[in-house]
PDB file of N, CA and C in Angstrom:
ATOM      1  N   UNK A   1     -80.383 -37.098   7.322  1.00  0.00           N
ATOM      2  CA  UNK A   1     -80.621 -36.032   8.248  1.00  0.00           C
ATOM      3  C   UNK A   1     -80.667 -34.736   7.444  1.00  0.00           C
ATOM      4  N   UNK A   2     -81.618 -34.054   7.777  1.00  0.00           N
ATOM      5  CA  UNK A   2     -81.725 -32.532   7.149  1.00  0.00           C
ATOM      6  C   UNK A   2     -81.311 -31.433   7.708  1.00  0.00           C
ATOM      7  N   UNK A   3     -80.742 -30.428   7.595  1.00  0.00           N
ATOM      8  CA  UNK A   3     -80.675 -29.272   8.146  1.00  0.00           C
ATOM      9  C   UNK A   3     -80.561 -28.409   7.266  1.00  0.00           C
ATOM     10  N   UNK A   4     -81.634 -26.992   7.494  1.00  0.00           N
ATOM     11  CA  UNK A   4     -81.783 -25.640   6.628  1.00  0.00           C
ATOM     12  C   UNK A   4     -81.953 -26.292   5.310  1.00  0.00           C
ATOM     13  N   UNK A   5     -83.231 -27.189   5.318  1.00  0.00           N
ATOM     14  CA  UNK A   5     -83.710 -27.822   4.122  1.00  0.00           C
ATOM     15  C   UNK A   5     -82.430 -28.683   3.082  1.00  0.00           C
ATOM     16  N   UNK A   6     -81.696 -29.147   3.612  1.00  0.00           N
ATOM     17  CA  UNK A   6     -80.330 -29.699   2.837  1.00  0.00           C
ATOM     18  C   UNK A   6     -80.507 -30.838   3.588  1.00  0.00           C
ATOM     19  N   UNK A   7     -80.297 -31.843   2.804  1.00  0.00           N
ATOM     20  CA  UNK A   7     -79.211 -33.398   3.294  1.00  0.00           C
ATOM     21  C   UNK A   7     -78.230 -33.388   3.549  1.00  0.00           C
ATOM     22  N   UNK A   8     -77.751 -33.196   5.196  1.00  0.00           N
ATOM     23  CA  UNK A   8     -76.281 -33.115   5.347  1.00  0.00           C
ATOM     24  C   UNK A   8     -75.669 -35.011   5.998  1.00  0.00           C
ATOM     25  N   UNK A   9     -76.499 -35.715   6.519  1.00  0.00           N
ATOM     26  CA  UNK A   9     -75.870 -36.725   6.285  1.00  0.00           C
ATOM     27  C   UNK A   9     -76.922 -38.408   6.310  1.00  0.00           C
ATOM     28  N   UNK A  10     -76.586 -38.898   5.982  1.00  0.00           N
ATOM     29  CA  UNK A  10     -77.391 -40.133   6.150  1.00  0.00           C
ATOM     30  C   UNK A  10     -76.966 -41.536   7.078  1.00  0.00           C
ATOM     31  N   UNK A  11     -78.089 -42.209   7.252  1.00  0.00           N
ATOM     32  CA  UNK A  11     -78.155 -43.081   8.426  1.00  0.00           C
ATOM     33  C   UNK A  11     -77.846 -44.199   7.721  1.00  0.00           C
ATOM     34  N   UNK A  12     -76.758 -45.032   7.767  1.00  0.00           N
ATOM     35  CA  UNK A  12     -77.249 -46.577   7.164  1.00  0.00           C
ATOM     36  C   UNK A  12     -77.813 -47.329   7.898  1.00  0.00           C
ATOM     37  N   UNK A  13     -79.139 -47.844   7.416  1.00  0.00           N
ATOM     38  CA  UNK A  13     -79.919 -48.709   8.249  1.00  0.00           C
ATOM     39  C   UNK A  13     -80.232 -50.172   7.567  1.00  0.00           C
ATOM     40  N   UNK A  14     -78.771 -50.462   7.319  1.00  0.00           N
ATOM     41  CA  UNK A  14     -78.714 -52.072   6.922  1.00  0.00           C
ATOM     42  C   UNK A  14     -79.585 -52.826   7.874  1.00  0.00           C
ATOM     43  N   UNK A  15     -78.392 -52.550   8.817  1.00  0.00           N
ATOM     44  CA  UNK A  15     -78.716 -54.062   9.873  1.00  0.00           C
ATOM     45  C   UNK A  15     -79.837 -53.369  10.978  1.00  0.00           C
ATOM     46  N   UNK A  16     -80.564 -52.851  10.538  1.00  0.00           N
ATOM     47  CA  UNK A  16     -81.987 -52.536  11.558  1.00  0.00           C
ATOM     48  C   UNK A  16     -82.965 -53.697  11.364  1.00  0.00           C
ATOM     49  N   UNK A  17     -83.486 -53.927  12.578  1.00  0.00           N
ATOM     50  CA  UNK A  17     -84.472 -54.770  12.955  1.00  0.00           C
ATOM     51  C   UNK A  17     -85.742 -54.137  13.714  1.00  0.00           C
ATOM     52  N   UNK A  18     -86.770 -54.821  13.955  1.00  0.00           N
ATOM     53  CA  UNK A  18     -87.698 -54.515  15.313  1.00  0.00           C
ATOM     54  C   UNK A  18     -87.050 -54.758  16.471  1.00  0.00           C
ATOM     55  N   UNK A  19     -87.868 -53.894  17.372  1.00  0.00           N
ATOM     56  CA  UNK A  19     -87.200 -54.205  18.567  1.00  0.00           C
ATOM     57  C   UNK A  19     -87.670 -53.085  19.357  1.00  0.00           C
ATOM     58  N   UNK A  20     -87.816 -52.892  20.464  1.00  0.00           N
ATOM     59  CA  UNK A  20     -87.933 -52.019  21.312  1.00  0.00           C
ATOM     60  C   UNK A  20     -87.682 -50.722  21.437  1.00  0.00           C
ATOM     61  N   UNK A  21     -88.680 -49.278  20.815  1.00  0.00           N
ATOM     62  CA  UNK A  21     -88.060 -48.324  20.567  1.00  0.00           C
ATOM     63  C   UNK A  21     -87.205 -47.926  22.029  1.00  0.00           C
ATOM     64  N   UNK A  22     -87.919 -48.326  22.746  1.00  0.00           N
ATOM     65  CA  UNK A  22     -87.274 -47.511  24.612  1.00  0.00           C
ATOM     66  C   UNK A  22     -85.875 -47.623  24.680  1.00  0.00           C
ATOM     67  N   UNK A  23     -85.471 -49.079  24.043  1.00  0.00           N
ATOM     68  CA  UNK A  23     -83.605 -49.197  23.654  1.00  0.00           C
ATOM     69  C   UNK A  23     -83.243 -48.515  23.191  1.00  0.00           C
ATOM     70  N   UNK A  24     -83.618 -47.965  21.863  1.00  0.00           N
ATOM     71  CA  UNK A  24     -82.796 -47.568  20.870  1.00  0.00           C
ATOM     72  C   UNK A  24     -82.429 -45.668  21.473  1.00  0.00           C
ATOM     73  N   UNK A  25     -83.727 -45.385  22.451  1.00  0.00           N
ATOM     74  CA  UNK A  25     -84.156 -43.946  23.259  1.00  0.00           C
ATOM     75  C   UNK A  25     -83.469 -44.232  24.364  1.00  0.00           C
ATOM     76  N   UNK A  26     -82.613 -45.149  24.902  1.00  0.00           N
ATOM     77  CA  UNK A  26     -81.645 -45.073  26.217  1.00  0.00           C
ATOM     78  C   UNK A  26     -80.729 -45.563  25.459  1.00  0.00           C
ATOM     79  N   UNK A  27     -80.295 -46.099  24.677  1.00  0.00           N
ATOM     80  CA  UNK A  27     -79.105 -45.946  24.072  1.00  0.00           C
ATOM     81  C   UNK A  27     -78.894 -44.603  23.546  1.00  0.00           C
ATOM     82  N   UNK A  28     -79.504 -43.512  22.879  1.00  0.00           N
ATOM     83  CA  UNK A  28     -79.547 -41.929  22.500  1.00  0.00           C
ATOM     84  C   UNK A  28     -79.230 -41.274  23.510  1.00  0.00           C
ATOM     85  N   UNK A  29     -79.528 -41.344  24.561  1.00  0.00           N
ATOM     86  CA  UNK A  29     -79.585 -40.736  25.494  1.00  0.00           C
ATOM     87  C   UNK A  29     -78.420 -41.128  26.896  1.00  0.00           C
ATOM     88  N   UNK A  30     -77.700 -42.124  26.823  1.00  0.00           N
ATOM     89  CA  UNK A  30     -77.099 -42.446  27.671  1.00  0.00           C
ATOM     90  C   UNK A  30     -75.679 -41.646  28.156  1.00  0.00           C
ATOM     91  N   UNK A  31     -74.866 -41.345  27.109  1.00  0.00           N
ATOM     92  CA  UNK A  31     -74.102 -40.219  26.839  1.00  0.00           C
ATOM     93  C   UNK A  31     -73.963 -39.184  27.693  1.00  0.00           C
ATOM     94  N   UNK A  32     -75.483 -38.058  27.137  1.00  0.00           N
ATOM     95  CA  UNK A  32     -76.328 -37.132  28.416  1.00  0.00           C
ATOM     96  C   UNK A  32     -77.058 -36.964  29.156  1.00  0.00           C
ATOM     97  N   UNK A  33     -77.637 -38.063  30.118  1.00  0.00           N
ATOM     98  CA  UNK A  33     -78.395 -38.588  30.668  1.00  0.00           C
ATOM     99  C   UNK A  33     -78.809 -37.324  31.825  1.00  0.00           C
ATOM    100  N   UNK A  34     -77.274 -37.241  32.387  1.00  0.00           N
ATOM    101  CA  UNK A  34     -77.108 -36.330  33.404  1.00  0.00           C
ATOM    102  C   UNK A  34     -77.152 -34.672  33.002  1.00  0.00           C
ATOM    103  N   UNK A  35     -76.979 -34.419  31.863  1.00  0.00           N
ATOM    104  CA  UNK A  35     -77.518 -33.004  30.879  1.00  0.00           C
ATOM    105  C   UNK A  35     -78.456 -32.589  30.829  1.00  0.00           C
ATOM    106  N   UNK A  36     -79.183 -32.133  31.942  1.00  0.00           N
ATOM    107  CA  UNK A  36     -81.005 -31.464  31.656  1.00  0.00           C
ATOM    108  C   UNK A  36     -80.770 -30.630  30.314  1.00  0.00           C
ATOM    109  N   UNK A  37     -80.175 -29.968  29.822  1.00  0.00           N
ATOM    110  CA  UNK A  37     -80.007 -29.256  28.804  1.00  0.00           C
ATOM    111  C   UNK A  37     -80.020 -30.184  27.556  1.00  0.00           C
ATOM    112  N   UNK A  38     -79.223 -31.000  27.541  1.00  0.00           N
ATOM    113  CA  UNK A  38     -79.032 -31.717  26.794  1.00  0.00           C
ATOM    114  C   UNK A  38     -80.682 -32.522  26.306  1.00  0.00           C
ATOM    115  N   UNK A  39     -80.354 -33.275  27.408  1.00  0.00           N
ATOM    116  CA  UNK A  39     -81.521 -34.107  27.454  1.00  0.00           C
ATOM    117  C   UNK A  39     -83.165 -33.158  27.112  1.00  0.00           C
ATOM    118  N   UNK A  40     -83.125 -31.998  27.384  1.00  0.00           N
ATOM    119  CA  UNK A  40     -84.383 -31.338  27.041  1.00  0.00           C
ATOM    120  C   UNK A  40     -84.332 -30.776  25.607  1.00  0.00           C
ATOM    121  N   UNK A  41     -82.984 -30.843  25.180  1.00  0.00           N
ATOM    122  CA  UNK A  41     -83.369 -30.828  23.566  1.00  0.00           C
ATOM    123  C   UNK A  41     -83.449 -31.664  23.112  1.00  0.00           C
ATOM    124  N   UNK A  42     -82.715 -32.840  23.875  1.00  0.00           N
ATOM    125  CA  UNK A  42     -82.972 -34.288  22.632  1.00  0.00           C
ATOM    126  C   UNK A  42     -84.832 -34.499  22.857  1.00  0.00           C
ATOM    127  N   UNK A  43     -85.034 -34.450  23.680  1.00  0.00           N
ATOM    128  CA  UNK A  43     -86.333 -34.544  23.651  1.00  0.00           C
ATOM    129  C   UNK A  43     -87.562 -33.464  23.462  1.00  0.00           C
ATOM    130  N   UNK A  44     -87.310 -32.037  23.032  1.00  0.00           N
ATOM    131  CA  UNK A  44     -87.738 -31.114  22.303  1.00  0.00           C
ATOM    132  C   UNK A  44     -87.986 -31.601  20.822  1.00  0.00           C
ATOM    133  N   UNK A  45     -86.978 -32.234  20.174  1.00  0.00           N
ATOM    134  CA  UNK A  45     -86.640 -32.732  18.945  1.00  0.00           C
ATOM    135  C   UNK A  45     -87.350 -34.131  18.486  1.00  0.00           C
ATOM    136  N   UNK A  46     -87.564 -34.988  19.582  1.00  0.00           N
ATOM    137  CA  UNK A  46     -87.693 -36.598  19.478  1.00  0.00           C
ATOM    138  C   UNK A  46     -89.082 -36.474  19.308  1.00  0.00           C
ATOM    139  N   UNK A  47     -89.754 -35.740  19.705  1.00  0.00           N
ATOM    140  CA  UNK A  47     -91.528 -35.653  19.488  1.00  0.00           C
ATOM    141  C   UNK A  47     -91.868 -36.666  20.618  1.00  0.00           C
ATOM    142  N   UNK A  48     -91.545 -37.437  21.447  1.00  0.00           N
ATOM    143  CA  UNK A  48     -92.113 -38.514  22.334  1.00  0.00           C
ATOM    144  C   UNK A  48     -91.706 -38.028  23.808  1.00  0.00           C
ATOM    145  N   UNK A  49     -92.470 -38.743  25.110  1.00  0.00           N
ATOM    146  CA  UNK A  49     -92.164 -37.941  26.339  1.00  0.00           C
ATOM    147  C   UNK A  49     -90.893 -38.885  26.847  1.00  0.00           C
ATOM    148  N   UNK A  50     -90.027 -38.716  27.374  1.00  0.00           N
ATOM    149  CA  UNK A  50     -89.039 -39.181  27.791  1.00  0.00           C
ATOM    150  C   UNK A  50     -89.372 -40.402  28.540  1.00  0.00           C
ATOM    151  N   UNK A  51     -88.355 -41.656  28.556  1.00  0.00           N
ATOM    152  CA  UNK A  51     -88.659 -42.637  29.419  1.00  0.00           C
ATOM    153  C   UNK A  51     -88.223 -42.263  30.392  1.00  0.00           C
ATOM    154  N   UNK A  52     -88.742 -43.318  31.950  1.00  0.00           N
ATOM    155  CA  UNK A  52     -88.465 -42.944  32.929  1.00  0.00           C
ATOM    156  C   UNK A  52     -87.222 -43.544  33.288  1.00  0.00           C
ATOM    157  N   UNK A  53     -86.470 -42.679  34.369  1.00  0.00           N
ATOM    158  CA  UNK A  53     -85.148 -43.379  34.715  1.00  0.00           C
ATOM    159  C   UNK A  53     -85.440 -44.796  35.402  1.00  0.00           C
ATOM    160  N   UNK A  54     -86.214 -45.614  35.687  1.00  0.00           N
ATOM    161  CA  UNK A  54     -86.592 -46.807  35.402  1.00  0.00           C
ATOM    162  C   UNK A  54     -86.332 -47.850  34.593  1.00  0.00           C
ATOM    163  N   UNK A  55     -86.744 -47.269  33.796  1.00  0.00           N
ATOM    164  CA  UNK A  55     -86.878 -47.991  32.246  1.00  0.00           C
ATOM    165  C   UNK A  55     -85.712 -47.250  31.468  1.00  0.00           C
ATOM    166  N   UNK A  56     -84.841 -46.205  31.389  1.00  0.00           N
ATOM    167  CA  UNK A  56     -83.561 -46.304  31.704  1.00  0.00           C
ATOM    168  C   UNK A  56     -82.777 -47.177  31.884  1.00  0.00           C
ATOM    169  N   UNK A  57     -82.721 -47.535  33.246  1.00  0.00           N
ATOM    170  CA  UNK A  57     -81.549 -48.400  33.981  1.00  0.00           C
ATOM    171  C   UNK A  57     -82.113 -49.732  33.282  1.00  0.00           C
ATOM    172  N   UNK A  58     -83.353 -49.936  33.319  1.00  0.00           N
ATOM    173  CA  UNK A  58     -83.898 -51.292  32.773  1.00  0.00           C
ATOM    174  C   UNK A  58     -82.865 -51.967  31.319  1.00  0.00           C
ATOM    175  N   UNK A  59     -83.075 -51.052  30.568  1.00  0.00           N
ATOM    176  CA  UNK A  59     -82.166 -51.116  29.035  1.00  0.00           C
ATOM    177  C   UNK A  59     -80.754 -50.297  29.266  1.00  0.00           C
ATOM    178  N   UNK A  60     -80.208 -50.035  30.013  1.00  0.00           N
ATOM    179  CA  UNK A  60     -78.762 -49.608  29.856  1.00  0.00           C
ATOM    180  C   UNK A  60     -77.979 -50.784  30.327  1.00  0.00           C
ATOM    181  N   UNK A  61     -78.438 -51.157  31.544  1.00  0.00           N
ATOM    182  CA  UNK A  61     -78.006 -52.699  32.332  1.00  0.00           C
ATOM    183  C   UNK A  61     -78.978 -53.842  32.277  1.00  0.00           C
ATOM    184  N   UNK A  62     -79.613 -54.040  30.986  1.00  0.00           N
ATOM    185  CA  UNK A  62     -80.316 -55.065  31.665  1.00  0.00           C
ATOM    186  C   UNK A  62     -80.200 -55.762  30.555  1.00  0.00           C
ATOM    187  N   UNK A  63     -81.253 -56.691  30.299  1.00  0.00           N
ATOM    188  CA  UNK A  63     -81.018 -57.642  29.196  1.00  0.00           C
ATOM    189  C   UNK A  63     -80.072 -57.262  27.732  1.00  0.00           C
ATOM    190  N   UNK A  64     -80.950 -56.459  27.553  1.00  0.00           N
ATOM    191  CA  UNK A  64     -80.216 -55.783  25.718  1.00  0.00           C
ATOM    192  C   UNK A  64     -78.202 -56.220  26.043  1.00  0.00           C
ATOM    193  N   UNK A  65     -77.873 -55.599  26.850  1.00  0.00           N
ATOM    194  CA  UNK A  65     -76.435 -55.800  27.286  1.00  0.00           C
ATOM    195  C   UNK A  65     -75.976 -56.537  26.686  1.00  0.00           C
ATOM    196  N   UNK A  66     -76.694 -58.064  26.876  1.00  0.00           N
ATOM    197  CA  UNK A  66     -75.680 -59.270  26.637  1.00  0.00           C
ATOM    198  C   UNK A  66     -75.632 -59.469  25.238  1.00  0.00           C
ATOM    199  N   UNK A  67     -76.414 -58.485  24.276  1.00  0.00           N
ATOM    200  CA  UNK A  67     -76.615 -58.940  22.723  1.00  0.00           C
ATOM    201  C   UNK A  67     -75.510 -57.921  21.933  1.00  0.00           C
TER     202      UNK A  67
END
């Protein structure tokens, strides 16, 4: 992660796989879901349009869960 052109911390991405970005974007987001503030910077930042609370609830409670 960068900030004011510096490396202030890094991601380990051992155990990353494929998989469904919309998970990995309602898992980010689940936290502040209810944060318009929040949520309008994470997605100011994310470059992509937000999923719908649909597809939301779809991946917060739905299959992904049981893994």
């Amino acid at each position: 992660m960068v900030r004011d052109n510096a490396i202030v911390a890094f991601i380990d991405v051992a155990g990353m796989t494929v998989g469904d970005p919309r998970y990995d974007e309602a898992l980010a987001t689940r936290s502040f879901r209810k944060d318009i503030q929040m949520l309008d910077a994470f997605y100011s930042g994310y470059g992509f349009p937000p999923i719908s609370e649909e597809t939301f609830r779809y991946f917060d409670n739905g299959l992904y869960e049981f893994y």
